[in-house]
Protein backbone atom coordinates (compact mmCIF):
# COMPACT_ATOMS: atom_id res chain seq x y z
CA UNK A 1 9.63 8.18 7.68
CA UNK A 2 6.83 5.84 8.02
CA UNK A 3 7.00 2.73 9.96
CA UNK A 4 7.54 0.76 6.83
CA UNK A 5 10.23 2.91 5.69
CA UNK A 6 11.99 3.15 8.97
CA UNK A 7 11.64 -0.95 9.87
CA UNK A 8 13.02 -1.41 6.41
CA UNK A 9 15.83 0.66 6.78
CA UNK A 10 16.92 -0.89 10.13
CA UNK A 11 16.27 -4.83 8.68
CA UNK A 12 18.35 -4.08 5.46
CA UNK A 13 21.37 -3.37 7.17
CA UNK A 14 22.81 -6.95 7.24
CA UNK A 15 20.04 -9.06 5.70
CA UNK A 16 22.61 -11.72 4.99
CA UNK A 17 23.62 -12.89 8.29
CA UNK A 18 20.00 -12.46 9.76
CA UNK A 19 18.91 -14.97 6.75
CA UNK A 20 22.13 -17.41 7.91
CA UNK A 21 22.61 -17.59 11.57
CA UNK A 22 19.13 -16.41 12.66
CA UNK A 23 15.92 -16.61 10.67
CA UNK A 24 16.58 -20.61 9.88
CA UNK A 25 15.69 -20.81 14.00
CA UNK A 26 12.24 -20.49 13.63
CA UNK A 27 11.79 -23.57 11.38
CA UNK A 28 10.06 -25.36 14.30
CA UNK A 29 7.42 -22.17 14.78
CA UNK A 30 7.15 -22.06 10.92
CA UNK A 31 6.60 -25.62 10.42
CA UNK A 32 4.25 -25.90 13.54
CA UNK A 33 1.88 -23.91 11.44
CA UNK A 34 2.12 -25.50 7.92
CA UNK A 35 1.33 -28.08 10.05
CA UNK A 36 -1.75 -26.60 11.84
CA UNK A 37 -3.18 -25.02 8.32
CA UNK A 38 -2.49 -28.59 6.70
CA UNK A 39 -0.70 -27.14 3.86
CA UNK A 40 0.13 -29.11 0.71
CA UNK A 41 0.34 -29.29 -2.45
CA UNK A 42 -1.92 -26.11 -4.43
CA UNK A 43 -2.59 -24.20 -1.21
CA UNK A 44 -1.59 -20.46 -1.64
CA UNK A 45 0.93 -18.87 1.15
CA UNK A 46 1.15 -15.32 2.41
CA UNK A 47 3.89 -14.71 4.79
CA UNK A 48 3.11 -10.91 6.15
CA UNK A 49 6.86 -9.31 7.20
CA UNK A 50 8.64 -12.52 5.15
CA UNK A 51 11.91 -11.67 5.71
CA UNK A 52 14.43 -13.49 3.96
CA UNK A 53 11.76 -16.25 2.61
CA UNK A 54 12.47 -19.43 5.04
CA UNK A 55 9.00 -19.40 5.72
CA UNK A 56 8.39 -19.66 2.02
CA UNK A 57 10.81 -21.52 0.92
CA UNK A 58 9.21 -24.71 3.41
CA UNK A 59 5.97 -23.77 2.22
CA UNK A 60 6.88 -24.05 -1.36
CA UNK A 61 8.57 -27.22 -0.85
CA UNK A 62 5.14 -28.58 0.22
CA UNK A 63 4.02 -27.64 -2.88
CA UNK A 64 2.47 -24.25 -1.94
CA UNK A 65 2.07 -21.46 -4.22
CA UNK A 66 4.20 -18.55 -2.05
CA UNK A 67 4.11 -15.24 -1.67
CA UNK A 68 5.59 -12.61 0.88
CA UNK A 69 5.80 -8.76 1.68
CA UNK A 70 8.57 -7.24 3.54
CA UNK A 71 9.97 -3.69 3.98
CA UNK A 72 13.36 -4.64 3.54
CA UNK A 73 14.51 -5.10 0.40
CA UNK A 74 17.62 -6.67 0.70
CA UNK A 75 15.98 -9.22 3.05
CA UNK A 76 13.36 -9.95 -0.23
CA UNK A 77 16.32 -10.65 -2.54
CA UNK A 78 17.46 -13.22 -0.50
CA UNK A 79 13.64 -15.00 -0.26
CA UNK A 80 13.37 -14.45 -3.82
CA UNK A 81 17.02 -16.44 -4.36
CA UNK A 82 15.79 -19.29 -2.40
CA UNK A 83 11.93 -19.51 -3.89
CA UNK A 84 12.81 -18.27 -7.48
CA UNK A 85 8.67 -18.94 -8.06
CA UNK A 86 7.73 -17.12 -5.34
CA UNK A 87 5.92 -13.71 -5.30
CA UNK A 88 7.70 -11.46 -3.64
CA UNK A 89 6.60 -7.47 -3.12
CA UNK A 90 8.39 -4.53 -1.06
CA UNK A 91 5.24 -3.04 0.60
CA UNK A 92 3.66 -2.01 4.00
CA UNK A 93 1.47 -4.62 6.05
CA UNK A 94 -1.30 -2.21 6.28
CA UNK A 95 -1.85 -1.63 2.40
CA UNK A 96 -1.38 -5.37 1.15
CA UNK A 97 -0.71 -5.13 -2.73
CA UNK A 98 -3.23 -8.75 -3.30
CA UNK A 99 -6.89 -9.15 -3.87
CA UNK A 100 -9.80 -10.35 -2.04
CA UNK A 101 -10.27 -14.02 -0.88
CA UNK A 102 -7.24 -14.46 -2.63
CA UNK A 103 -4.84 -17.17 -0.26
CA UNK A 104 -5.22 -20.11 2.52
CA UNK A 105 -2.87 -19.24 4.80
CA UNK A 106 -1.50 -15.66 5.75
CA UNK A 107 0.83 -15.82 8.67
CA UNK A 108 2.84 -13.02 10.37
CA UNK A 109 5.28 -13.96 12.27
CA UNK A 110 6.42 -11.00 14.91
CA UNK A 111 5.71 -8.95 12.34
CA UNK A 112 1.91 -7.61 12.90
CA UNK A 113 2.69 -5.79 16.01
CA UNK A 114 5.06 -3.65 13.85
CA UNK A 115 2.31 -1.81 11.98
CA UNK A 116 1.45 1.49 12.82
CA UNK A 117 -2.22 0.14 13.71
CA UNK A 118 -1.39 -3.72 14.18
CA UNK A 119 -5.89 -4.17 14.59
CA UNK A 120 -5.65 -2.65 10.34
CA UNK A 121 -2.48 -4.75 9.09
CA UNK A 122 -4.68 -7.67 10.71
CA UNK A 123 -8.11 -6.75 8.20
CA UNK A 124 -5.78 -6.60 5.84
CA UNK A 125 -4.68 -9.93 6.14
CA UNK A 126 -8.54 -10.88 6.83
CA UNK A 127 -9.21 -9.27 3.12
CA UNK A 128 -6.71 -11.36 1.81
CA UNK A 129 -7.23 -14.39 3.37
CA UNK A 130 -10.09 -16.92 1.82
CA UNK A 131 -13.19 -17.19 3.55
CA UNK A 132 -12.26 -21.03 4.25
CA UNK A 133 -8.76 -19.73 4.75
CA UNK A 134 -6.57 -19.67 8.29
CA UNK A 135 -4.53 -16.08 9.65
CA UNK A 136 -1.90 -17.02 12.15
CA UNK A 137 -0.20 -14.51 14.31
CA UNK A 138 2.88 -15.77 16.33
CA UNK A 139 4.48 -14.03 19.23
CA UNK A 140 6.92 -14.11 21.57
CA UNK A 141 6.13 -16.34 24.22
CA UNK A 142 6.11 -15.46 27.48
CA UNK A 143 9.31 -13.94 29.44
CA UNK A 144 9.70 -16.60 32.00
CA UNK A 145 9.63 -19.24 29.22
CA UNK A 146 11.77 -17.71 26.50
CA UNK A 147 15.81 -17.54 27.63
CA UNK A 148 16.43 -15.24 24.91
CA UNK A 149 14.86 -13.00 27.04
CA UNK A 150 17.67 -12.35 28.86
CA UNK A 151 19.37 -11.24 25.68
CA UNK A 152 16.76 -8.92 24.05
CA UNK A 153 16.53 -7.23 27.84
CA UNK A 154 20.69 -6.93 27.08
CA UNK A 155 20.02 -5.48 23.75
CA UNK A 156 17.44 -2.97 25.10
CA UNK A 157 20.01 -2.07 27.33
CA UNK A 158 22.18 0.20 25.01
CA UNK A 159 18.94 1.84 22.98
CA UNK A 160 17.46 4.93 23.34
CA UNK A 161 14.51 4.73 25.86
CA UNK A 162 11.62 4.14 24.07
CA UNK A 163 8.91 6.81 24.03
CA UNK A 164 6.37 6.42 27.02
CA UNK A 165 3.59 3.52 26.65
CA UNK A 166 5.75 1.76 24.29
CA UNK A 167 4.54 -1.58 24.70
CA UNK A 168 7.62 -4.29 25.38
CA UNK A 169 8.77 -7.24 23.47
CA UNK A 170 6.48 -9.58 25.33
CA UNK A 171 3.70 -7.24 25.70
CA UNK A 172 1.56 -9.79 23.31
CA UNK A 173 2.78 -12.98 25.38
CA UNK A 174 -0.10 -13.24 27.78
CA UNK A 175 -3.10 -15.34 27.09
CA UNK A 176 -5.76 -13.63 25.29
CA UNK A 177 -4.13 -10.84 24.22
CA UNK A 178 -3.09 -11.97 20.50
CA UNK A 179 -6.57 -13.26 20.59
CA UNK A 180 -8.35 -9.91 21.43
CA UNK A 181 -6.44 -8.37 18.57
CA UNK A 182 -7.39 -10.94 16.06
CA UNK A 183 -11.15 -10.13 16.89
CA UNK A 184 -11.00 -6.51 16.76
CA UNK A 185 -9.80 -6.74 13.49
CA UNK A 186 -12.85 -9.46 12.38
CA UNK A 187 -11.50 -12.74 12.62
CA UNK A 188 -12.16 -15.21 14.81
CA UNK A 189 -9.61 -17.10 16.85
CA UNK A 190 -10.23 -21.09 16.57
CA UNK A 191 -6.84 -22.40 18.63
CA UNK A 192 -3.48 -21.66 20.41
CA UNK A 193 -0.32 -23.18 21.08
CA UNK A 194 2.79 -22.58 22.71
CA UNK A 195 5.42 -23.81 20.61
CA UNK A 196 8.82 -24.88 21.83
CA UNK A 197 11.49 -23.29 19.57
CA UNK A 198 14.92 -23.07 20.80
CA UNK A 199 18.32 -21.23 19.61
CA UNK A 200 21.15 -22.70 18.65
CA UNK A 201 24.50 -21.09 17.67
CA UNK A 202 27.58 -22.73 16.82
CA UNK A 203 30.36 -20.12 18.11
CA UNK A 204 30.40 -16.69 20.22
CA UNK A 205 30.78 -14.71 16.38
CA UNK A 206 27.29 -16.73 15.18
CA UNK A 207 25.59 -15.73 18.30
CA UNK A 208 26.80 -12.45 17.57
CA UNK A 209 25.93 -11.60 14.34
CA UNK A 210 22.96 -13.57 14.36
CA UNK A 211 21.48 -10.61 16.84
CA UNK A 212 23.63 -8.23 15.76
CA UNK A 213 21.77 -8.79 12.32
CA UNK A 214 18.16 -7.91 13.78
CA UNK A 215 16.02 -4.77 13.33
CA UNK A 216 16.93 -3.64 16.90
CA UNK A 217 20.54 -5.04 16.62
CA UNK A 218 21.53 -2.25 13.82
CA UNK A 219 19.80 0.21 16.30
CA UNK A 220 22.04 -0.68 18.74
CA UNK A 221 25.03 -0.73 16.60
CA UNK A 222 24.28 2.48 15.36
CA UNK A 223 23.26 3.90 18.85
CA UNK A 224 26.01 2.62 20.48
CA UNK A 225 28.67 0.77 18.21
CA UNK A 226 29.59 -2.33 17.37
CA UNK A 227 32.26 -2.97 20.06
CA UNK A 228 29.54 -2.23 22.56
CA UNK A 229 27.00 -4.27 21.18
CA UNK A 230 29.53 -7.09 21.18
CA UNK A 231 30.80 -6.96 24.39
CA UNK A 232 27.01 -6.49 25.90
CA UNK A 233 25.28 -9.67 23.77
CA UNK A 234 28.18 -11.99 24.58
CA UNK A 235 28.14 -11.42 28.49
CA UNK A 236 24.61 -12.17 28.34
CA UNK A 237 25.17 -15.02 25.92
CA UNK A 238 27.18 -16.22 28.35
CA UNK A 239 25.23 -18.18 30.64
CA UNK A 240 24.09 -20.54 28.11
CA UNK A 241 27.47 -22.01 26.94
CA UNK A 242 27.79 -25.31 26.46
CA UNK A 243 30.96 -27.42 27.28
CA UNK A 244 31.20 -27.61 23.28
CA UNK A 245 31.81 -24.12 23.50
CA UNK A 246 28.44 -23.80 21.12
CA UNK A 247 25.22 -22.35 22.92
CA UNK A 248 21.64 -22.99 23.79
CA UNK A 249 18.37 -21.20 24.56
CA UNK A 250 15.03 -22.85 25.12
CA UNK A 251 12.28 -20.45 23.93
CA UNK A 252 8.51 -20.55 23.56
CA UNK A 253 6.47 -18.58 20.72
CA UNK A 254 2.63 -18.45 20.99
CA UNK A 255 0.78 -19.29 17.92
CA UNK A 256 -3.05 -18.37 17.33
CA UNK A 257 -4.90 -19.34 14.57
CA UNK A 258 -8.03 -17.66 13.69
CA UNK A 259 -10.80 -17.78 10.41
CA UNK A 260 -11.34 -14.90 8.79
């Protein structure tokens, strides 16, 4: 299978708990760059790898005209329950299914880095972007500033080694390095920011399923099972229990904005 095809198998096996307990995390990081691209009322939206639509569903709510493309299918019925309006396609990042010039903002949010050739899912969102328009590419901020961290080193614990030169998680973290990619592919980056985005879960079985519900979180399941997976994440959870019996991770993602 192609990349597509394989990241959309592993992200449609529990698209409803991923679009509960995780993906409504990011709101800071997706609001950070409505914010940034001054979004309002008539812009047009592109999330690249939308997920189950929160991105969307803020940007619509500011009066954007959405749209998103995703691999996983059951992840797009969700974003197409909670933005009715919105235009939402099953497709691969490197082939988008819109015309030229054709939105204000495309954003990808871990999601370029995913492609088979991230530098080609990048002109394509150059293509589609207006020549006035903004691309923004977030990433995993760096190791030392991310807690969670700690828990996607557990997860990689119980997965199959990864074939030699994969690049890591954090690979992109580093200053520069999102930047470099954004100009191979023809844009130009204008501005960065490290944006504080921390994780909040309300329980030990939230926690859970929250990364249990991720791309490399089925992996594991189906690598290893479910008990293992469980007993793994919540010993590494562990350290960042409050007295409340809830938990807390500080995290930084790094945003860059570039013009096409």
């Amino acid at each position: 299978m192609g990349t597509a095809a394989v990241q959309g198998d592993l992200w449609n096996g529990n698209p409803r708990d991923w679009a509960e307990f995780q993906e409504p995390l990011f709101a800071p990081l997706y609001r950070a760059v409505l914010d940034n691209a001054a979004v309002a009322a008539g812009a047009r939206v592109l999330d690249v790898g939308c997920g189950s639509g929160f991105f969307c569903s803020l940007a619509a709510k500011r009066g954007a005209t959405v749209a998103g493309i995703d691999a996983a299918t059951g992840l797009l019925a969700i974003a197409r329950e909670r933005t009715p309006e919105g235009d939402f396609r099953a497709g691969d990042m490197e082939d988008l299914p819109f015309t030229d010039r054709t939105f204000d903002l495309v954003a990808g949010f871990n999601s370029f880095q995913f492609a088979a050739d991230p530098v080609n899912a990048l002109r394509q969102a150059r293509r589609v972007a207006k020549p006035e328009g903004k691309v923004a590419m977030a990433v995993w901020g760096s190791a030392k500033a991310c807690q969670a961290a700690d828990l996607v080193k557990a997860l990689g614990s119980i997965l199959p080694p990864p074939p030699p030169g994969t690049p890591g998680p954090f690979a992109l973290s580093e200053p520069g390095v999102v930047e470099t990619m954004l100009s191979k592919a023809g844009l130009t980056p204008e501005r960065s920011a490290d944006i504080d985005t921390p994780f909040d879960f309300a329980n030990d079985e939230t926690a859970y399923r929250a990364f249990a519900a991720s791309g490399p979180g089925i992996r594991a399941i189906r690598h290893a099972g479910d008990d293992k997976l469980r007993a793994t994440m919540l010993q590494a959870f562990a350290p960042f229990k409050t007295k409340s019996g809830s938990f807390h991770l500080d995290n930084k993602f790094r945003l860059v904005v570039a013009r096409p």
